[in-house]
Structures are given as structure tokens and as C-alpha cells.
C-alpha atoms as a PDB file:
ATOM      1  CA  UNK A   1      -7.202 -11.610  72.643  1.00  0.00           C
ATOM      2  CA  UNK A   2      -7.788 -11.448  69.232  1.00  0.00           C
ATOM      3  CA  UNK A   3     -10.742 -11.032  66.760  1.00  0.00           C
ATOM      4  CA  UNK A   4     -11.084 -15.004  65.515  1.00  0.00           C
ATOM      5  CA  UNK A   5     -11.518 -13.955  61.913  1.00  0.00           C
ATOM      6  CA  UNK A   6      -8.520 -12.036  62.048  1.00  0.00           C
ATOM      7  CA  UNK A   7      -5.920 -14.677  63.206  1.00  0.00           C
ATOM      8  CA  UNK A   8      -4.407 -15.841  59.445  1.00  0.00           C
ATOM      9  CA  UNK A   9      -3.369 -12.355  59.204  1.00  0.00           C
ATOM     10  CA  UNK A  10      -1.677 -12.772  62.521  1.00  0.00           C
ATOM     11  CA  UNK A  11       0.348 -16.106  61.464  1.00  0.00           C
ATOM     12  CA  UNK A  12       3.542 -16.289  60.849  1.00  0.00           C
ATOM     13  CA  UNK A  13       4.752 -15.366  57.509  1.00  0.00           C
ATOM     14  CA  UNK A  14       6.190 -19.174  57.099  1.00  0.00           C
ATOM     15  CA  UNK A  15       3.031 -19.950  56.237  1.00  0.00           C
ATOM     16  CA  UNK A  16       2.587 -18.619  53.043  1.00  0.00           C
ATOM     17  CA  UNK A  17       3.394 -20.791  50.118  1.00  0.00           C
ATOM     18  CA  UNK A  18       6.885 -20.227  49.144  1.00  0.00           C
ATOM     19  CA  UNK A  19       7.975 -18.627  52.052  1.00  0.00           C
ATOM     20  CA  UNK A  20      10.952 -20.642  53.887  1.00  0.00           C
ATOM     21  CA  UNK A  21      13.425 -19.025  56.856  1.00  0.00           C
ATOM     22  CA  UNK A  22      15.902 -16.913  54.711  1.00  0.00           C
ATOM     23  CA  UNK A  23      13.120 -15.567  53.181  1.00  0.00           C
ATOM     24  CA  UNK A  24      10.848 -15.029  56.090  1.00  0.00           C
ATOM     25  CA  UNK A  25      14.308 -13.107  57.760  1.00  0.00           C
ATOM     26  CA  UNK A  26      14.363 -11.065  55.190  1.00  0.00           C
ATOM     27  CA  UNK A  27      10.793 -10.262  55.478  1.00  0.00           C
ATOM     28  CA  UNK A  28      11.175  -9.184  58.957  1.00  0.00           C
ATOM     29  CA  UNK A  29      13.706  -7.212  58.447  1.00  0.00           C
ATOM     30  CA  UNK A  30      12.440  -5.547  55.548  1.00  0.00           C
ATOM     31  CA  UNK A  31       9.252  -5.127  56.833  1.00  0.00           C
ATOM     32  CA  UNK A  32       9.492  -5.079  60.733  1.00  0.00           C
ATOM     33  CA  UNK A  33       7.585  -7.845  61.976  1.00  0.00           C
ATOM     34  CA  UNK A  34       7.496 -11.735  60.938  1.00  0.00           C
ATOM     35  CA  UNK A  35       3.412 -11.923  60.639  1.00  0.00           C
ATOM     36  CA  UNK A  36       1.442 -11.843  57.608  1.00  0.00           C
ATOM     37  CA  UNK A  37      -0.352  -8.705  58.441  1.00  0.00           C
ATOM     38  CA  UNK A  38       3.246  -6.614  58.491  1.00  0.00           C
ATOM     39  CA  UNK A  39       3.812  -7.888  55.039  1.00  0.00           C
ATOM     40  CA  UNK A  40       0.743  -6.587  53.578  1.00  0.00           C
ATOM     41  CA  UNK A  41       1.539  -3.066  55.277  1.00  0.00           C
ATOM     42  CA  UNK A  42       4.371  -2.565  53.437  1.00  0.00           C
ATOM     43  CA  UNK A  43       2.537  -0.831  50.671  1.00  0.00           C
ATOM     44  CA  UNK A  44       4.523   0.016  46.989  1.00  0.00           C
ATOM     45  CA  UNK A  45       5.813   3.107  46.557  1.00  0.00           C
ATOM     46  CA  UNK A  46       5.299   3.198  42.380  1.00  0.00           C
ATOM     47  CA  UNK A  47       4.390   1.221  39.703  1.00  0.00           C
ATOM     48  CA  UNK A  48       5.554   0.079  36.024  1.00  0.00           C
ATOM     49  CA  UNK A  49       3.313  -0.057  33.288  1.00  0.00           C
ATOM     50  CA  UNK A  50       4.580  -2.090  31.036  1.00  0.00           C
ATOM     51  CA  UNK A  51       2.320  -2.792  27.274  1.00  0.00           C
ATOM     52  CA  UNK A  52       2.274  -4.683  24.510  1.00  0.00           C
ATOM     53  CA  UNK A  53       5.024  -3.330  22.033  1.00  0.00           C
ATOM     54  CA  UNK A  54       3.895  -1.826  19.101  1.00  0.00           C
ATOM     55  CA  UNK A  55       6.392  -0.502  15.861  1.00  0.00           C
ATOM     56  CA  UNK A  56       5.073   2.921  17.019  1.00  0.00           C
ATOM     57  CA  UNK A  57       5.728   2.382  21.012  1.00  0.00           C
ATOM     58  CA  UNK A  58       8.336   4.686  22.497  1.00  0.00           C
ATOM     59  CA  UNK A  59      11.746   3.774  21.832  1.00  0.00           C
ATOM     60  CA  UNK A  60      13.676   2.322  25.061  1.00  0.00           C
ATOM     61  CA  UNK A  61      10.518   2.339  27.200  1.00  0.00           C
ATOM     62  CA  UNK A  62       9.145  -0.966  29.467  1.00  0.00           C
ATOM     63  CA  UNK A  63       6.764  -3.344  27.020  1.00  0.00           C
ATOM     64  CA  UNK A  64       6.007  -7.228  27.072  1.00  0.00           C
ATOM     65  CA  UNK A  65       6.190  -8.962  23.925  1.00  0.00           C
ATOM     66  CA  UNK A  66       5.984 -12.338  22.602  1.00  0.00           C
ATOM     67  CA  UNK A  67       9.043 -14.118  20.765  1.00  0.00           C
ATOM     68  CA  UNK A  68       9.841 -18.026  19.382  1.00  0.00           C
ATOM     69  CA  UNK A  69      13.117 -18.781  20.259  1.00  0.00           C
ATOM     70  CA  UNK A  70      15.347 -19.447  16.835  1.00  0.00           C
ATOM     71  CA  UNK A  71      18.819 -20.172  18.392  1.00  0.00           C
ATOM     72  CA  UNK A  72      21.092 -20.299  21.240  1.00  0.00           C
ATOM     73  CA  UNK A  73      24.531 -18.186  20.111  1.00  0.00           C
ATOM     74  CA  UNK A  74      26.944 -19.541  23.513  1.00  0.00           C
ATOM     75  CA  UNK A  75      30.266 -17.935  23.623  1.00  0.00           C
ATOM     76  CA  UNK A  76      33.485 -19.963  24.055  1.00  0.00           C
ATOM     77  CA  UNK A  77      34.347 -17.757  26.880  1.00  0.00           C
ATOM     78  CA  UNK A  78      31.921 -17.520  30.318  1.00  0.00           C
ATOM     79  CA  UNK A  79      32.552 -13.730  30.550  1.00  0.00           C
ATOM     80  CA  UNK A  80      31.314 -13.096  27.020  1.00  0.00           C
ATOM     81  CA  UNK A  81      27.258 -12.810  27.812  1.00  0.00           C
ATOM     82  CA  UNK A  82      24.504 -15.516  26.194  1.00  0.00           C
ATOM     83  CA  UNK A  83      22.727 -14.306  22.954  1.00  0.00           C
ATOM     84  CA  UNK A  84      19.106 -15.796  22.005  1.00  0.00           C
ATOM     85  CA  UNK A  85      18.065 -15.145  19.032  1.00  0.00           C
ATOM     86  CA  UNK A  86      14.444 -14.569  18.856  1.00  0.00           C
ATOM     87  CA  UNK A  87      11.715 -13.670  16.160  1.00  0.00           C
ATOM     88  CA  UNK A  88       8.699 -11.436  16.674  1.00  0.00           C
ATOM     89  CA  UNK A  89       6.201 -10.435  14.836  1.00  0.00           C
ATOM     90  CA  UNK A  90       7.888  -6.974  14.536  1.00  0.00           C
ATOM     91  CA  UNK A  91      11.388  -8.576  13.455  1.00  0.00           C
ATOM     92  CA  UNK A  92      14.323 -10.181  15.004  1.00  0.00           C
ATOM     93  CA  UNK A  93      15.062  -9.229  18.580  1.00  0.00           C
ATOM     94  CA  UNK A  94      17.797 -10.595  20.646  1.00  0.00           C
ATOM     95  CA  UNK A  95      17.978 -11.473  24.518  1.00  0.00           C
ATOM     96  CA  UNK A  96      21.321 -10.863  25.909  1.00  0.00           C
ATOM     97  CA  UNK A  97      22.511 -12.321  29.299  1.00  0.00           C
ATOM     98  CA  UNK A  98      25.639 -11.686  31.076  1.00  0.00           C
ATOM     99  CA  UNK A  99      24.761 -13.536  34.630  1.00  0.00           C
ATOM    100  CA  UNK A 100      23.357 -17.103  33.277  1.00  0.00           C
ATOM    101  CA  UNK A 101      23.452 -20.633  32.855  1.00  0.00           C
ATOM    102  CA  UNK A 102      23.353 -22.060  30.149  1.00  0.00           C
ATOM    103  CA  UNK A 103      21.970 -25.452  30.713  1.00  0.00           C
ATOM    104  CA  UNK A 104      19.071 -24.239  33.122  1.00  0.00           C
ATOM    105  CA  UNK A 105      17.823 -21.526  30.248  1.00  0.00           C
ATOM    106  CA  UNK A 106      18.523 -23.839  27.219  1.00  0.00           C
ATOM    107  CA  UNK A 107      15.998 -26.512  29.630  1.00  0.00           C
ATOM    108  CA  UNK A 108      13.842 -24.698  29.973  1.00  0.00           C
ATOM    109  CA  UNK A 109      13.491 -22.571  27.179  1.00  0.00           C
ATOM    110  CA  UNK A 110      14.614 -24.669  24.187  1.00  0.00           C
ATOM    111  CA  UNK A 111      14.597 -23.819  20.969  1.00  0.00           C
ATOM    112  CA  UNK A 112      11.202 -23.638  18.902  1.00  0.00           C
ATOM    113  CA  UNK A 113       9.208 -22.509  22.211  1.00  0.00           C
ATOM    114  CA  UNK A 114       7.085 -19.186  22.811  1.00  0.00           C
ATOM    115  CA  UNK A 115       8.216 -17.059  25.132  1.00  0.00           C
ATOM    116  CA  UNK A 116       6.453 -13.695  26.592  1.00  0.00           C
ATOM    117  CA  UNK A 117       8.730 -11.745  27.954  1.00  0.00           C
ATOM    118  CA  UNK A 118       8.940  -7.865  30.046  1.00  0.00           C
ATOM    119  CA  UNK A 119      11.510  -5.344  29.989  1.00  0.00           C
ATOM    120  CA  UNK A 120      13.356  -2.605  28.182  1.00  0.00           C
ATOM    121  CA  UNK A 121      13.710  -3.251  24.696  1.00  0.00           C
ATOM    122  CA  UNK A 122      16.066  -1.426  23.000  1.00  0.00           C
ATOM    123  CA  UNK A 123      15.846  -0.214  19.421  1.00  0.00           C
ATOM    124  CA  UNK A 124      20.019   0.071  17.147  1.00  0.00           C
ATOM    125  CA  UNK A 125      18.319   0.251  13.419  1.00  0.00           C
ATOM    126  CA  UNK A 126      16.041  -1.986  12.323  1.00  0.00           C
ATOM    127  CA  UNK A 127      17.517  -4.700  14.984  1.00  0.00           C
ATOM    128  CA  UNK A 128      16.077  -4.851  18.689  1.00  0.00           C
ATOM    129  CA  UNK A 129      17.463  -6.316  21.851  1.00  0.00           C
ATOM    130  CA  UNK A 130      16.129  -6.597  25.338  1.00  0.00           C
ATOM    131  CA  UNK A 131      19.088  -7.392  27.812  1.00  0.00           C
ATOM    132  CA  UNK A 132      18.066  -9.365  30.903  1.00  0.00           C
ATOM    133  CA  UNK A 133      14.181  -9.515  30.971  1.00  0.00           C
ATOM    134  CA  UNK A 134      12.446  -8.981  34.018  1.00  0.00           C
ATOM    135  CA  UNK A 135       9.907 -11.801  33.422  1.00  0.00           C
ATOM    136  CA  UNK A 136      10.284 -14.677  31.029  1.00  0.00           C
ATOM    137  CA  UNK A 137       7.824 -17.543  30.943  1.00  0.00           C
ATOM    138  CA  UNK A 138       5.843 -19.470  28.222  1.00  0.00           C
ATOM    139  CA  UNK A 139       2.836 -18.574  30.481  1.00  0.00           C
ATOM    140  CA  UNK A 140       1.273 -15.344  29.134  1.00  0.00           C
ATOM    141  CA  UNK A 141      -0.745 -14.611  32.546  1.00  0.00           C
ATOM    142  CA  UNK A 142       2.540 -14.527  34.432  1.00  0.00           C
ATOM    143  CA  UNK A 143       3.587 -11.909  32.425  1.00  0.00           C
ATOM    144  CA  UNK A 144       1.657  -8.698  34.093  1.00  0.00           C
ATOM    145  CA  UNK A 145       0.682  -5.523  32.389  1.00  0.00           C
ATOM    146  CA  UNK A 146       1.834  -3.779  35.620  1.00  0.00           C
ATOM    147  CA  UNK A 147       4.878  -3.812  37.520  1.00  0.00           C
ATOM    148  CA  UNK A 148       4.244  -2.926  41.948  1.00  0.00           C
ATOM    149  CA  UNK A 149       7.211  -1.679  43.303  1.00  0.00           C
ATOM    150  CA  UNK A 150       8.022  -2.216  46.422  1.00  0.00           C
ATOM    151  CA  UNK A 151      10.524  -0.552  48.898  1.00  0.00           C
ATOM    152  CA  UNK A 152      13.185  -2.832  49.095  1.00  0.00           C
ATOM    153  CA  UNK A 153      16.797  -3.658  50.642  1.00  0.00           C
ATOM    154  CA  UNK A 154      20.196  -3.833  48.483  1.00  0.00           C
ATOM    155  CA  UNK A 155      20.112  -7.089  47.097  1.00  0.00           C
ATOM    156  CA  UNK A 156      16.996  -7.802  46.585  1.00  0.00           C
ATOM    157  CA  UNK A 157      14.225  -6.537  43.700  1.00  0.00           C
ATOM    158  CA  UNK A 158      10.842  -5.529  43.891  1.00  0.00           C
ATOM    159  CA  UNK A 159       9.614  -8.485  41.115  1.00  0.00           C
ATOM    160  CA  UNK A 160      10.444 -11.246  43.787  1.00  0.00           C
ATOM    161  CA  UNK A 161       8.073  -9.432  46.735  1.00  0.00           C
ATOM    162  CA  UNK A 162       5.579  -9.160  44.087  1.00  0.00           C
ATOM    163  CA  UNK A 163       5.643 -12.371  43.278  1.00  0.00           C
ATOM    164  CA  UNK A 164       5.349 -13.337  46.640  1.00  0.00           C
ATOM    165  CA  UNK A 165       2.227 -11.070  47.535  1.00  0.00           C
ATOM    166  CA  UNK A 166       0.328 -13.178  45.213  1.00  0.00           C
ATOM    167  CA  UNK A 167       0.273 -15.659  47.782  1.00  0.00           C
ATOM    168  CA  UNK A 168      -0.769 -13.716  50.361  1.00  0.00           C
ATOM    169  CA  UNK A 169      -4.248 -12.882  49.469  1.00  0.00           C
ATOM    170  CA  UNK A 170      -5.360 -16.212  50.343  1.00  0.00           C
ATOM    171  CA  UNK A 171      -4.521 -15.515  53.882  1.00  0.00           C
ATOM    172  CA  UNK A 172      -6.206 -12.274  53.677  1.00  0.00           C
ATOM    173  CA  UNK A 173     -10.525 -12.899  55.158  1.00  0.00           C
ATOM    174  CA  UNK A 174     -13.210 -10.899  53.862  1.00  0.00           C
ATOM    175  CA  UNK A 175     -14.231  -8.933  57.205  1.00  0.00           C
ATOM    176  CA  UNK A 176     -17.289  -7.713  57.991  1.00  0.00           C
ATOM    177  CA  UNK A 177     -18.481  -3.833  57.626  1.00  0.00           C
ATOM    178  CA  UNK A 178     -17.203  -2.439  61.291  1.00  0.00           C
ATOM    179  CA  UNK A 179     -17.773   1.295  60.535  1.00  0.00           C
ATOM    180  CA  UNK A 180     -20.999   3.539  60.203  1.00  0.00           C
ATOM    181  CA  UNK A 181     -22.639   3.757  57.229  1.00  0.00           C
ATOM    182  CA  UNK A 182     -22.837   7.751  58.056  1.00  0.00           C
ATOM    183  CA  UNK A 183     -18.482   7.525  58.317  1.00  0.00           C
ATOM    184  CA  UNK A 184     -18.366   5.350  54.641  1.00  0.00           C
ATOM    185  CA  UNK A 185     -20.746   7.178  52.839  1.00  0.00           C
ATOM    186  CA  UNK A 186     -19.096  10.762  54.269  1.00  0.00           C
ATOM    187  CA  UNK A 187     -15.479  10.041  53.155  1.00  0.00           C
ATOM    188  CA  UNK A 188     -16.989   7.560  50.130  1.00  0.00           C
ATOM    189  CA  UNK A 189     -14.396   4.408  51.926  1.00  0.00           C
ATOM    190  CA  UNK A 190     -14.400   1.127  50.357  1.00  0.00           C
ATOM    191  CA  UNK A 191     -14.252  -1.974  51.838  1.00  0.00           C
ATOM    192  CA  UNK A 192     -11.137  -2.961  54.251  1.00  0.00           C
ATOM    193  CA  UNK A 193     -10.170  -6.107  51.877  1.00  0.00           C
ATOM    194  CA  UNK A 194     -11.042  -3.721  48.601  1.00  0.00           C
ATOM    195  CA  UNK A 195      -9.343  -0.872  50.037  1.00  0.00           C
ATOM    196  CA  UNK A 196      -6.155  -3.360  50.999  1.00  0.00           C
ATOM    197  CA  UNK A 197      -6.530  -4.697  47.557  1.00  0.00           C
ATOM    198  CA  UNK A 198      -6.186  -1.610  45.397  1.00  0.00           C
ATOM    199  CA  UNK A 199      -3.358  -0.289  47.533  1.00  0.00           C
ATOM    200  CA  UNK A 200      -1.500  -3.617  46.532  1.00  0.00           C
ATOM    201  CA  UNK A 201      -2.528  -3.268  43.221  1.00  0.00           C
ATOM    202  CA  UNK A 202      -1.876   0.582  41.310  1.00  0.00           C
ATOM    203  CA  UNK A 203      -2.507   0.924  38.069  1.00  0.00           C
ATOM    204  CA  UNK A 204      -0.733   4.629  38.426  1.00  0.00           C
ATOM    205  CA  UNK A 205       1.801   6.357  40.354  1.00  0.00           C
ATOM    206  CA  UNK A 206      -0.944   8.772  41.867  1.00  0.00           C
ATOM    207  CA  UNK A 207      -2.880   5.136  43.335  1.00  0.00           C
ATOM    208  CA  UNK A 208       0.238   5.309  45.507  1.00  0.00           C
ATOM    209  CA  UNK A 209      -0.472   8.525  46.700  1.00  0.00           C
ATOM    210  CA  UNK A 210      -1.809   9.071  50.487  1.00  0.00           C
ATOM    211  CA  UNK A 211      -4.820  10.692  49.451  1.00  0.00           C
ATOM    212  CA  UNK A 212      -6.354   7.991  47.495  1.00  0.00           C
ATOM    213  CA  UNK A 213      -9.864   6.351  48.614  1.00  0.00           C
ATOM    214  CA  UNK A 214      -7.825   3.119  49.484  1.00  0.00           C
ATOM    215  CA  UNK A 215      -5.628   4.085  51.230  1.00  0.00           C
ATOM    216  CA  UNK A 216      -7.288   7.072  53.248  1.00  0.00           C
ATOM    217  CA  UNK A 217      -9.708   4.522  54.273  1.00  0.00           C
ATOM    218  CA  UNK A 218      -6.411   2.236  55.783  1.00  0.00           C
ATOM    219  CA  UNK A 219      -5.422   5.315  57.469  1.00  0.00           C
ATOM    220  CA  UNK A 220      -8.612   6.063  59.218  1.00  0.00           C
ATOM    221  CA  UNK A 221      -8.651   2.283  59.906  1.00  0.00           C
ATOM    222  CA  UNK A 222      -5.490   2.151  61.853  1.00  0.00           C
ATOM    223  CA  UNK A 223      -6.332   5.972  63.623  1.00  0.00           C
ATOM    224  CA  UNK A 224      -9.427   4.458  64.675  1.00  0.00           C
ATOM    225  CA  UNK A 225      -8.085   0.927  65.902  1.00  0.00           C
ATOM    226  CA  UNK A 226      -5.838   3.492  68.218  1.00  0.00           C
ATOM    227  CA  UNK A 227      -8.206   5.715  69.635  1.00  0.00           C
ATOM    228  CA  UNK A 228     -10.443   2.199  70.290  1.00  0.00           C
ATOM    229  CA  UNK A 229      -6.965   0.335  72.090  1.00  0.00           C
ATOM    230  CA  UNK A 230      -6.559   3.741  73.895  1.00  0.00           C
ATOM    231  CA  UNK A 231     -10.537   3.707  75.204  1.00  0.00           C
ATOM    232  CA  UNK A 232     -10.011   0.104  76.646  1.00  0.00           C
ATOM    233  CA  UNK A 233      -6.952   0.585  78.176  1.00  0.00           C
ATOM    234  CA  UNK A 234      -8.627   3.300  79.805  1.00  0.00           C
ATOM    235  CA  UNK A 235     -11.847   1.652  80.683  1.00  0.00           C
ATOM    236  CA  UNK A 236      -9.809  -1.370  82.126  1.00  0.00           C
ATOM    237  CA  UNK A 237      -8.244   1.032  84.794  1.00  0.00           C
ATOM    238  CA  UNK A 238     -10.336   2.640  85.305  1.00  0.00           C
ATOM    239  CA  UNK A 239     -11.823  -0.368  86.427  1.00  0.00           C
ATOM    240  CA  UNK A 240      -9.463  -1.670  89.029  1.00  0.00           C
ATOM    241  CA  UNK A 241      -9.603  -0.992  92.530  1.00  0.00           C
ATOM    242  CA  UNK A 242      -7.204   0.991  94.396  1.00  0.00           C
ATOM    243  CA  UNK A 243      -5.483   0.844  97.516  1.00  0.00           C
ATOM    244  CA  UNK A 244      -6.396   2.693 100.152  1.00  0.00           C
ATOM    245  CA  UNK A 245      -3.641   4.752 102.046  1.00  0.00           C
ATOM    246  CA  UNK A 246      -5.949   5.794 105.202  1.00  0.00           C
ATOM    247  CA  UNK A 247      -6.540   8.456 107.287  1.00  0.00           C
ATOM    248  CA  UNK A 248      -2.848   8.334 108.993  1.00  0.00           C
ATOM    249  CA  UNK A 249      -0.892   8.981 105.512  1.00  0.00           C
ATOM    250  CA  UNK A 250      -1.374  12.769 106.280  1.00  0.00           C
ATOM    251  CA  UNK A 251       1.010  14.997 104.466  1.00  0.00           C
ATOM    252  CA  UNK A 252       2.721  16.748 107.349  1.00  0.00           C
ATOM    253  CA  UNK A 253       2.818  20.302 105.784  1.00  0.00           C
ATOM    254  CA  UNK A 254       5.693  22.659 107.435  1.00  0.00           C
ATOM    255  CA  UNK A 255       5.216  25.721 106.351  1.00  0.00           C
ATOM    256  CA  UNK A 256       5.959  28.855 108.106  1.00  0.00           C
ATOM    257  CA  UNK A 257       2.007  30.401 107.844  1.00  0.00           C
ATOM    258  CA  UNK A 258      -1.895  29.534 107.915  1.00  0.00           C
ATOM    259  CA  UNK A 259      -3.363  28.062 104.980  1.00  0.00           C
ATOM    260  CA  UNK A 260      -6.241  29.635 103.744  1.00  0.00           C
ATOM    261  CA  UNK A 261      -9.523  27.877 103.595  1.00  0.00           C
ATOM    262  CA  UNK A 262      -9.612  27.341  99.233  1.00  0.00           C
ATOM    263  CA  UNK A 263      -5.988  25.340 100.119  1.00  0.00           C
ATOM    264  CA  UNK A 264      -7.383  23.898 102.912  1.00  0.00           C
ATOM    265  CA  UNK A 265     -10.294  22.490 101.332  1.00  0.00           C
ATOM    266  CA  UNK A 266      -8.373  20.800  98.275  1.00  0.00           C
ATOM    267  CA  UNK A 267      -5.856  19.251 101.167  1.00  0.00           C
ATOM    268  CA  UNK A 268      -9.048  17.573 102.371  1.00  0.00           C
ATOM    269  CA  UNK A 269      -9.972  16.480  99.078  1.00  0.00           C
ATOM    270  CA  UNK A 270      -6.330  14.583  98.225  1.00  0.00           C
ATOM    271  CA  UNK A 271      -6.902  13.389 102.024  1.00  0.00           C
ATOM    272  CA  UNK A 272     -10.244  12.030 100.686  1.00  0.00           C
ATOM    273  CA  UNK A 273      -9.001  10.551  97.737  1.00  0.00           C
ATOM    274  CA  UNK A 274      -6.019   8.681  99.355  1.00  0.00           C
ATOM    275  CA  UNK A 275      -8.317   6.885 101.880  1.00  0.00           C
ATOM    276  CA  UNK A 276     -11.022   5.833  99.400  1.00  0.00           C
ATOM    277  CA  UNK A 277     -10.643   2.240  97.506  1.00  0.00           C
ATOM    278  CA  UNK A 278     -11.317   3.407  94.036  1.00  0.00           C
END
């Protein structure tokens, strides 16, 4: 049976927003499981850090920046890529596109609009380009500082799980304190939902190391949820009643000489034990 407060992270993964069948295969798949709680174990593995650009920012390095589109430049032929032209506050810089369409990014991007944008932006002269941007939107907030990457599949990037993670920390209950005070204050833990949090969210590649405070305290968590699964199972057997074999199931020993009176005694003692109910 399980703990009430814990049963949204024990739904399905279907029931986060977004989240249809093809993507909820691929969840279990990459993750190993199809409830909400084996998504939000799959912990990243790194993290981009990606800041405003500045003229002094190093060359050919991850930065968001914010453009007004100035024109569309569509080639005649569809394996010639898409040029935008863009203008910055730092000078012209041009988006390049060689897997697009043209209608769906002239919709919704149309000329005269504000765009923030994250990726590599590339520096030839006094002339910059940024070729295929990992984000795009007119919404600055959806535009993050920081980049969680994810272990992935082939076919798939990390941007889309992270994405999708946003939407799981609805699901995710604040939990009552279940250790000692004496075992938190020892090993200075945080929270469960804190420590779940920050392990979710690194600002550096070191918050994705194992011997971080969040994540040593989800590795004590799930040692301790063993060795308390291991106690029941024990207590419930011990528990049960056994069957009693009685005093006829003798072992008939055939041996060739007298037993002496230490073997004797445990014989009598597995005797014992066989007859009793317990």
C-alpha cells in the first residue's frame, strides 16, 4: 500500500500536461518505468550556462540575446538554408536554418517582432550569425540562463525533457520531515522536495556531482527506504506461522558409528524445531 501523499508521484506519466503516448513510450524507455516518480530520477548529467552576450563575451561560446527581426532572405531552392536578418544592439546578426518551414517561422515570427533567442553565436568580422537556435520565443522568461542536460536517446535532445520537467513539479507534494533531526543536522540534508529540486536544477557541472548536499541526501533517502522494505519483509515472516512436520519426520541417519552427545543434542534441536508451529 502506498503512503497517500505520495500517490501523484506514482501516476502515470500521461498525466502530466503535454505528455501523450509516443511521448510517454519514450519516457519509459528512456527512463525505465512509465510513472512520474521514474521521470524525476533521471537526474542531468551537466549543464549549459548560457548569458547575456556582451561585445567582450567569448567568441563562439553559448549566450542569449535579443534581436528585431528586419527581413526574411528565402532561397529559390529548398536545399539552400533560410536567412533572417536580425538587428541587435551589438550589430547585425543573422539566423540561418537549413531544416525549416518557411510559412510556420515567417507566422510566427514576422517581421518587426522581438525575438530572444539561445545558442552559439558565431563571430566572421564585424558580422555575427547564430545557426539554428536552441530556443526562440518573443517570451524572455522562456529563454533560461541555464541549460539541464539530460541523458538522452539518439533522436531526441535534452531541451525537449527539460521542457517537459517543468511540468512535473506540480505533481511533485511537499512531504513531511521523515528523518531525525540528529541524521539532518549530522550530514547538513535539505529537504526531500529541496533536495529533488536542486538536483533538477544545477547551476554548475559540480551540482551534478554525487557528493553534493542534494543529492547525497536522495541517496541516503533511497538506502534508507531499502533497509526499511528489507525490515518489513522481515517482520512480516517472521510473523507467519509455520507448519509443523511432527515427531515422525525423523531424519533416519545411516551412518556406520555412534554420534557423540554435542551432535546428538543439535539433532534434537532440528527435531524440535520441525515439530513446533512457529
Amino acid at each position: 500500500m502506498i503512503y497517500p501523499p505520495l500517490l501523484p508521484l506514482f501516476q502515470n506519466i500521461t498525466a502530466i500536461k503535454g505528455v501523450g503516448n509516443k511521448t510517454a513510450q519514450w519516457i519509459k524507455y528512456l527512463c525505465g518505468g512509465d510513472r512520474i516518480i521514474d521521470l524525476l530520477w533521471h537526474l542531468p548529467s551537466g549543464v549549459k550556462h548560457r548569458p547575456f552576450f556582451e561585445t567582450d563575451s567569448i567568441p563562439n561560446s553559448p549566450v542569449r540575446i535579443r534581436v528585431q527581426i528586419d527581413e526574411y532572405v528565402i532561397p529559390r531552392i529548398k536545399k539552400l538554408p533560410l536567412r533572417v536578418v536580425c538587428q541587435a544592439d551589438f550589430g547585425r546578426v543573422d539566423l540561418i536554418f537549413f531544416h525549416y518551414h518557411t510559412a510556420s517561422i515567417v507566422e510566427k515570427f514576422p517581421v518587426g517582432c522581438t525575438l530572444f533567442l539561445a545558442g552559439t553565436l558565431n563571430q566572421k568580422d564585424d558580422k555575427y550569425e547564430m545557426i539554428h537556435p536552441d530556443v526562440m520565443s518573443i517570451d524572455f522568461d522562456k529563454v533560461p540562463e541555464y541549460e539541464v542536460i539530460y541523458p538522452m536517446t539518439e533522436g531526441k535532445n535534452s531541451s525537449s525533457l527539460s521542457r517537459l520537467m517543468q511540468n512535473v513539479w506540480d505533481s511533485v507534494p511537499q512531504l513531511p520531515e521523515w528523518l531525525d533531526d540528529e541524521v539532518i543536522q549530522k550530514y547538513h540534508f535539505l529537504p526531500w522536495h529541496t533536495s529533488l529540486y536542486q538536483a533538477h536544477h544545477p547551476r554548475t557541472i559540480s551540482d551534478c556531482d554525487l557528493n553534493v548536499p542534494a543529492r547525497q541526501r536522495l541517496i541516503y533517502d533511497e538506502l534508507f527506504a531499502h533497509q526499511l522494505a528489507l525490515k518489513l519483509l522481515r517482520r512480516f515472516h517472521q510473523q507467519q506461522k509455520g507448519i509443523a512436520c511432527g515427531a515422525a519426520v525423523k531424519i533416519q541417519l545411516k551412518i556406520p558409528f555412534e554420534l557423540t552427545n554435542a551432535q546428538k543434542k543439535v539433532l534434537g534441536e532440528i527435531y524440535a524445531d520441525l515439530s513446533a508451529s512457529y
